[in-house]
Protein backbone atom coordinates (compact mmCIF):
# COMPACT_ATOMS: atom_id res chain seq x y z
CA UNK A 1 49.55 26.69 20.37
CA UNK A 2 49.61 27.99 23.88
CA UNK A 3 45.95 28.09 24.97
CA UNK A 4 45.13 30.32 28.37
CA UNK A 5 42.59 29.28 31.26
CA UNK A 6 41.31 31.10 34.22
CA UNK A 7 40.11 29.63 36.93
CA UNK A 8 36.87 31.34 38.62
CA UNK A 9 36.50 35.59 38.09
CA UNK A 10 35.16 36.43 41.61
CA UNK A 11 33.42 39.96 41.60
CA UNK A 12 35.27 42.79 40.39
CA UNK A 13 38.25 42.83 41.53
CA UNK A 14 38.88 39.28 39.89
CA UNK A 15 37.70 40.93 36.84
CA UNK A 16 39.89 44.26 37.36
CA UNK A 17 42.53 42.03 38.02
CA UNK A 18 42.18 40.03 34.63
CA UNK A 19 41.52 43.07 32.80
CA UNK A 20 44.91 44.86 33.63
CA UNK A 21 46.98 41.79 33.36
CA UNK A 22 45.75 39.35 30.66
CA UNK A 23 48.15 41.23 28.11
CA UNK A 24 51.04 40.56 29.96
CA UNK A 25 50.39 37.30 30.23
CA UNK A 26 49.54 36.46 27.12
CA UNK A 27 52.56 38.17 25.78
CA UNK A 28 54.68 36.88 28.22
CA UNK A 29 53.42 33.05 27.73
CA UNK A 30 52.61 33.99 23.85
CA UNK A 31 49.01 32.90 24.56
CA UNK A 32 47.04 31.93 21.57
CA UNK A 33 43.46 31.60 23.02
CA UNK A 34 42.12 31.97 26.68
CA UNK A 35 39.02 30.75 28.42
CA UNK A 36 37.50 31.91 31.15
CA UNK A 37 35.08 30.60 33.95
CA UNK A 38 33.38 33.75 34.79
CA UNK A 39 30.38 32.30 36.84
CA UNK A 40 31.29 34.35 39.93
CA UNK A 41 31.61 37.25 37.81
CA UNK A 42 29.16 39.54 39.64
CA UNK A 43 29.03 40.68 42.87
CA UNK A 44 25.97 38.13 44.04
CA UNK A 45 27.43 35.71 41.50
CA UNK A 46 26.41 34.27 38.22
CA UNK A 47 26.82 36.76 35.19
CA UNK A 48 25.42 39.90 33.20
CA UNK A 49 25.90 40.97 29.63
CA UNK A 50 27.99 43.78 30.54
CA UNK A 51 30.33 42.09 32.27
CA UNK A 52 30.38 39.46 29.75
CA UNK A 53 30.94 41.85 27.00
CA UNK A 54 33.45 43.41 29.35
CA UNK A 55 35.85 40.41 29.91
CA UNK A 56 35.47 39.10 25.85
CA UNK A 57 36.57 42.19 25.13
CA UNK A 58 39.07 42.69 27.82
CA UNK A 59 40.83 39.17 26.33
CA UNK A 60 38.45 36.34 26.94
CA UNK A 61 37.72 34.32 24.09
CA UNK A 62 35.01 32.04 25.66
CA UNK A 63 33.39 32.06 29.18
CA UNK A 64 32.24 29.12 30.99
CA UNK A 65 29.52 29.01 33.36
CA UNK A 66 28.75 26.35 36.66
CA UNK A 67 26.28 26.16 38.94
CA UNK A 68 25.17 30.21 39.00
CA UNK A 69 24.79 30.15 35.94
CA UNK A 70 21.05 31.61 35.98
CA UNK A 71 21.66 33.56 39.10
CA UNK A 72 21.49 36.86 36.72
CA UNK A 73 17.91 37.61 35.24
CA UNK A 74 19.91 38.69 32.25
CA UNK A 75 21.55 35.28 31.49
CA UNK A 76 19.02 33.78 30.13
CA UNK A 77 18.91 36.49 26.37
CA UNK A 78 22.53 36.14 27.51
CA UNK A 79 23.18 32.53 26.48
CA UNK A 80 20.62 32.96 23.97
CA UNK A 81 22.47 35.25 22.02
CA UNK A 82 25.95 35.16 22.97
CA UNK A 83 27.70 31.60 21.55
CA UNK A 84 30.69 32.57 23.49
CA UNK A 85 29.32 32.16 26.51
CA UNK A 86 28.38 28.89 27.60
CA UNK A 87 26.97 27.08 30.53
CA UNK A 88 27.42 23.70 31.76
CA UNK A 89 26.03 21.38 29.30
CA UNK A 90 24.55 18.35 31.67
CA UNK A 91 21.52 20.71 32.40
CA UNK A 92 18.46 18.95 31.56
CA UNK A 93 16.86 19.16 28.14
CA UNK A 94 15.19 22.29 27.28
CA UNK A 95 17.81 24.68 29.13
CA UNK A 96 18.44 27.89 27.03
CA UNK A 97 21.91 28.54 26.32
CA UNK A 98 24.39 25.98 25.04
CA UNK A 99 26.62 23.10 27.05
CA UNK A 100 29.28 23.67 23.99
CA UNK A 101 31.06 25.78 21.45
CA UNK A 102 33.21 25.48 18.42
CA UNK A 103 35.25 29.03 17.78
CA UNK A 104 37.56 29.26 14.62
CA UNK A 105 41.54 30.52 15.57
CA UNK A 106 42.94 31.17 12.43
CA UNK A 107 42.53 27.39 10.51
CA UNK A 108 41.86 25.65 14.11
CA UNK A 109 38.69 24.87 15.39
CA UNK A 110 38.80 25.15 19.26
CA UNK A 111 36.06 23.35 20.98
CA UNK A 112 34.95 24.23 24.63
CA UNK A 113 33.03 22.02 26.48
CA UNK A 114 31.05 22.81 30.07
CA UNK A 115 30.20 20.17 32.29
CA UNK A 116 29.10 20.42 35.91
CA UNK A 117 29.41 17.77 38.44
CA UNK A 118 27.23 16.10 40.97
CA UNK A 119 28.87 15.67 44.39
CA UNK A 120 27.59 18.17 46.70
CA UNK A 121 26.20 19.89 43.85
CA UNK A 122 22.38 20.76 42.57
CA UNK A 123 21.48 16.95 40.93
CA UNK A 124 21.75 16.86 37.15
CA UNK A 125 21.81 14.64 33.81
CA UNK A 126 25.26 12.61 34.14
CA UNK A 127 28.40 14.57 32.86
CA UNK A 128 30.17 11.42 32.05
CA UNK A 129 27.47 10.56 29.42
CA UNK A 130 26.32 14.19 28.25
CA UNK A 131 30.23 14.57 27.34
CA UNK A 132 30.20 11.19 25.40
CA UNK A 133 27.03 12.23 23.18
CA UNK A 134 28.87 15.92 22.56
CA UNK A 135 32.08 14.33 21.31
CA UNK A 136 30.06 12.05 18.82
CA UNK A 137 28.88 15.26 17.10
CA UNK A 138 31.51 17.85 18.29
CA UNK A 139 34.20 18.76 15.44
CA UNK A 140 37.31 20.69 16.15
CA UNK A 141 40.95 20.33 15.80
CA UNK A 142 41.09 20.89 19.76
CA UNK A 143 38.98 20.04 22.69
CA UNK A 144 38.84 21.65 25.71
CA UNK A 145 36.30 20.91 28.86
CA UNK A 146 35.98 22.61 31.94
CA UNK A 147 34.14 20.01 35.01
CA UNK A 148 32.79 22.47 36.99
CA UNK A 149 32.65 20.15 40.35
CA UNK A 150 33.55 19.87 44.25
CA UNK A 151 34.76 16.28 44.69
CA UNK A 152 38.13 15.76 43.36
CA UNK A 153 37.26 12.29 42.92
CA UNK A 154 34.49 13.19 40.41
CA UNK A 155 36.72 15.38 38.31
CA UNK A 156 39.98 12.63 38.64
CA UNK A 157 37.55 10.54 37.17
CA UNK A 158 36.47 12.60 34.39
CA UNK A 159 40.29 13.19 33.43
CA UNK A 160 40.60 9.69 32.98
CA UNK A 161 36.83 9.08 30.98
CA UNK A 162 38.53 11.87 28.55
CA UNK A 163 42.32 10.88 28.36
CA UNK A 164 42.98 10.38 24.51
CA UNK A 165 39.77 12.01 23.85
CA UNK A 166 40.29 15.94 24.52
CA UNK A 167 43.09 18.48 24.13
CA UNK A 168 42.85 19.11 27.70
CA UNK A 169 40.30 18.69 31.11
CA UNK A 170 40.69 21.46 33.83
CA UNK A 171 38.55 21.72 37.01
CA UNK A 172 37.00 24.59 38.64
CA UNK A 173 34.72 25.36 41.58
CA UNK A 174 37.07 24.78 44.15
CA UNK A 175 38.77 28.22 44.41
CA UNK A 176 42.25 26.36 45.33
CA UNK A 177 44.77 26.09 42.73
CA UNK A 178 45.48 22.27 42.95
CA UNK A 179 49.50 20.55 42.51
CA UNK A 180 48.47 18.12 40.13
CA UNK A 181 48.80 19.49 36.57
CA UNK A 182 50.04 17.23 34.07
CA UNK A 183 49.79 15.14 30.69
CA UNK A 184 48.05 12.01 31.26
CA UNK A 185 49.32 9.14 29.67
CA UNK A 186 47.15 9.89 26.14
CA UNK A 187 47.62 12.87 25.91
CA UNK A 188 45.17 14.97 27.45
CA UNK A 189 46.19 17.91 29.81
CA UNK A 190 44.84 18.03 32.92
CA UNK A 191 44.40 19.80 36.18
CA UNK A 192 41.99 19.77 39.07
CA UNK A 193 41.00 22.68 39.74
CA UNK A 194 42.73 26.05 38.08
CA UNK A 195 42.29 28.24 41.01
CA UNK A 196 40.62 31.40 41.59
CA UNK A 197 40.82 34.88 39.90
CA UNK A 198 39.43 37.48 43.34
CA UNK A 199 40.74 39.05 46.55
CA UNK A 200 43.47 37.52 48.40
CA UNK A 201 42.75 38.10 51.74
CA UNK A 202 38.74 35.78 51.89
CA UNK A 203 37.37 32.37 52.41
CA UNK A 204 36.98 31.77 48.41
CA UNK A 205 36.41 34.83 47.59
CA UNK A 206 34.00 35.81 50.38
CA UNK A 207 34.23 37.93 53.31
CA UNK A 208 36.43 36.09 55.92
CA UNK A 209 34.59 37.42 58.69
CA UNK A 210 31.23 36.48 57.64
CA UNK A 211 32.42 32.68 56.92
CA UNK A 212 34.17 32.60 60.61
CA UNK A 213 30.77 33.42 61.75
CA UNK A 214 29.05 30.81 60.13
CA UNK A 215 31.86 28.34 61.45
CA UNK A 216 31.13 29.33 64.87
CA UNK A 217 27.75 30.43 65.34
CA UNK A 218 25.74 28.16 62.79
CA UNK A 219 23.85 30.89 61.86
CA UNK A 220 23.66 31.28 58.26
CA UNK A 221 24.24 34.67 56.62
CA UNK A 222 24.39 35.96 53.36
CA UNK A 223 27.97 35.97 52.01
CA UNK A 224 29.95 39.13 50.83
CA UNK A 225 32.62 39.14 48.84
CA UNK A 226 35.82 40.49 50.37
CA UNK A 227 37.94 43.51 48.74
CA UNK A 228 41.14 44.52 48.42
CA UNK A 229 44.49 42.40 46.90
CA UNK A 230 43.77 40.02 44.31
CA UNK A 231 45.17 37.14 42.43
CA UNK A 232 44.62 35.52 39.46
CA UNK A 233 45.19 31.76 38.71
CA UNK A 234 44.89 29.73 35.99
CA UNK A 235 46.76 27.35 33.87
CA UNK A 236 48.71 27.32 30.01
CA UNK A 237 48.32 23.87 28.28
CA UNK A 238 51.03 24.08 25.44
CA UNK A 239 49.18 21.69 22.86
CA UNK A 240 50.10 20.20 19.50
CA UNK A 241 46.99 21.59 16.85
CA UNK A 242 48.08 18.68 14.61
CA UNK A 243 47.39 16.33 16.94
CA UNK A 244 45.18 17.67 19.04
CA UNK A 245 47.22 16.46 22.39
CA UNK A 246 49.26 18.39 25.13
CA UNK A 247 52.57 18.63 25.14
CA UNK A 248 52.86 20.25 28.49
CA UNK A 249 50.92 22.09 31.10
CA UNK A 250 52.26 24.93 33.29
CA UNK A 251 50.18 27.03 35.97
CA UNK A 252 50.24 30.54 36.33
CA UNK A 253 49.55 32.62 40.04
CA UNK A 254 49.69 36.04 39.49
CA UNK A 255 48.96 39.13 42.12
């Protein structure tokens, strides 16, 4: 099976962008199954059932979530209602929504898995150990996680707590497509960050003007994000269902 991720939908023209080219791609790589972190979906972040609904049905099989994950008011019946959509699952007890999910493709269970990390990030329940309690319980012929984190360190250290233990780890946050995608030495795909699906021309998405200004002036101001080109990254892990390993990992850039 050929399974599909995309890194980070910024606004939307990372979601017009994903839209108008995820059947290409997945006829063109003969995708199977594609998941997508959508937490910068909307224009001042997080995400709303519409555009939820819009990029499931657009090709999106499950969304992951990160740290703006309750920026929406409306993520909250969201995640309570929508099992494809899924935030990161080290939130402490009691969070609505779910850290997991287990779709069926065909005979295959696919498992997704959120985590966040916590390096320069809002301070939550350990990922290492909230991943080790899921796979206990989780069952599914493939597992896939998406660390949601800023230190590289943090998620190179999660690829090798899950080596032999998933399908595949990818990272995302970042916004920068890293060089590092491979099969680790049990078996599990991985890659540190998958990139960024929004405009071209911006500081991660955001207005490059307004960052400049922050730069120079240490004044903070609220942050824009920038239009025109986009591009959309992400990565293919080509993975063995029988097994439940990676055979080989390839990214994708496209614009």
């Amino acid at each position: 099976m050929n399974i599909l991720t995309v890194g980070d939908i910024v606004g939307d023209g990372g979601t017009e962008l994903f839209i108008s080219e995820i059947d290409r791609i997945k006829q063109e790589h003969a995708i199977d199954f594609c998941i997508v972190n959508a937490e910068n979906a909307c224009s001042n972040n997080g995400i709303t059932r519409k555009k939820a609904e819009l990029l499931l049905s657009g090709g999106a099989d499950v969304l992951t979530l990160g740290n703006h994950a309750f920026r929406q008011k409306e993520a909250v019946p969201l995640l309570l209602n929508n099992k494809r959509v899924i935030r990161p699952a080290n939130f402490p007890p009691g969070t609505p929504g779910n850290g997991y999910t287990v779709v069926t493709h065909g005979d295959i269970k696919i498992a997704v898995i959120n985590l966040m990390g916590r390096i320069y990030m809002d301070y939550m329940d350990c990922p290492f150990q909230t991943v080790d309690k899921i796979l206990k319980n989780v069952q599914a012929d493939l597992i896939f996680v998406d660390f949601h984190a800023e230190a590289t360190s943090e998620k190179i250290s999660m690829g090798w707590h899950l080596d032999g233990r998933v399908t595949a780890m990818f990272g995302t946050h970042t916004h920068v497509q890293t060089a590092d995608a491979w099969v680790m030495p049990k078996g599990t795909g991985y890659i540190t960050d998958l990139g960024m699906t929004g405009p071209v021309y911006s500081c991660l998405g955001v207005k490059k003007e307004i960052v400049l200004e922050r730069f120079i002036g240490c004044i903070p101001k609220r942050f824009e994000f920038a239009d025109g080109k986009c591009r959309l990254c992400g990565a293919v892990f080509h993975v063995d269902e029988k097994n439940g390993r990676t055979d080989g990992v390839e990214t994708i850039c496209v614009q």
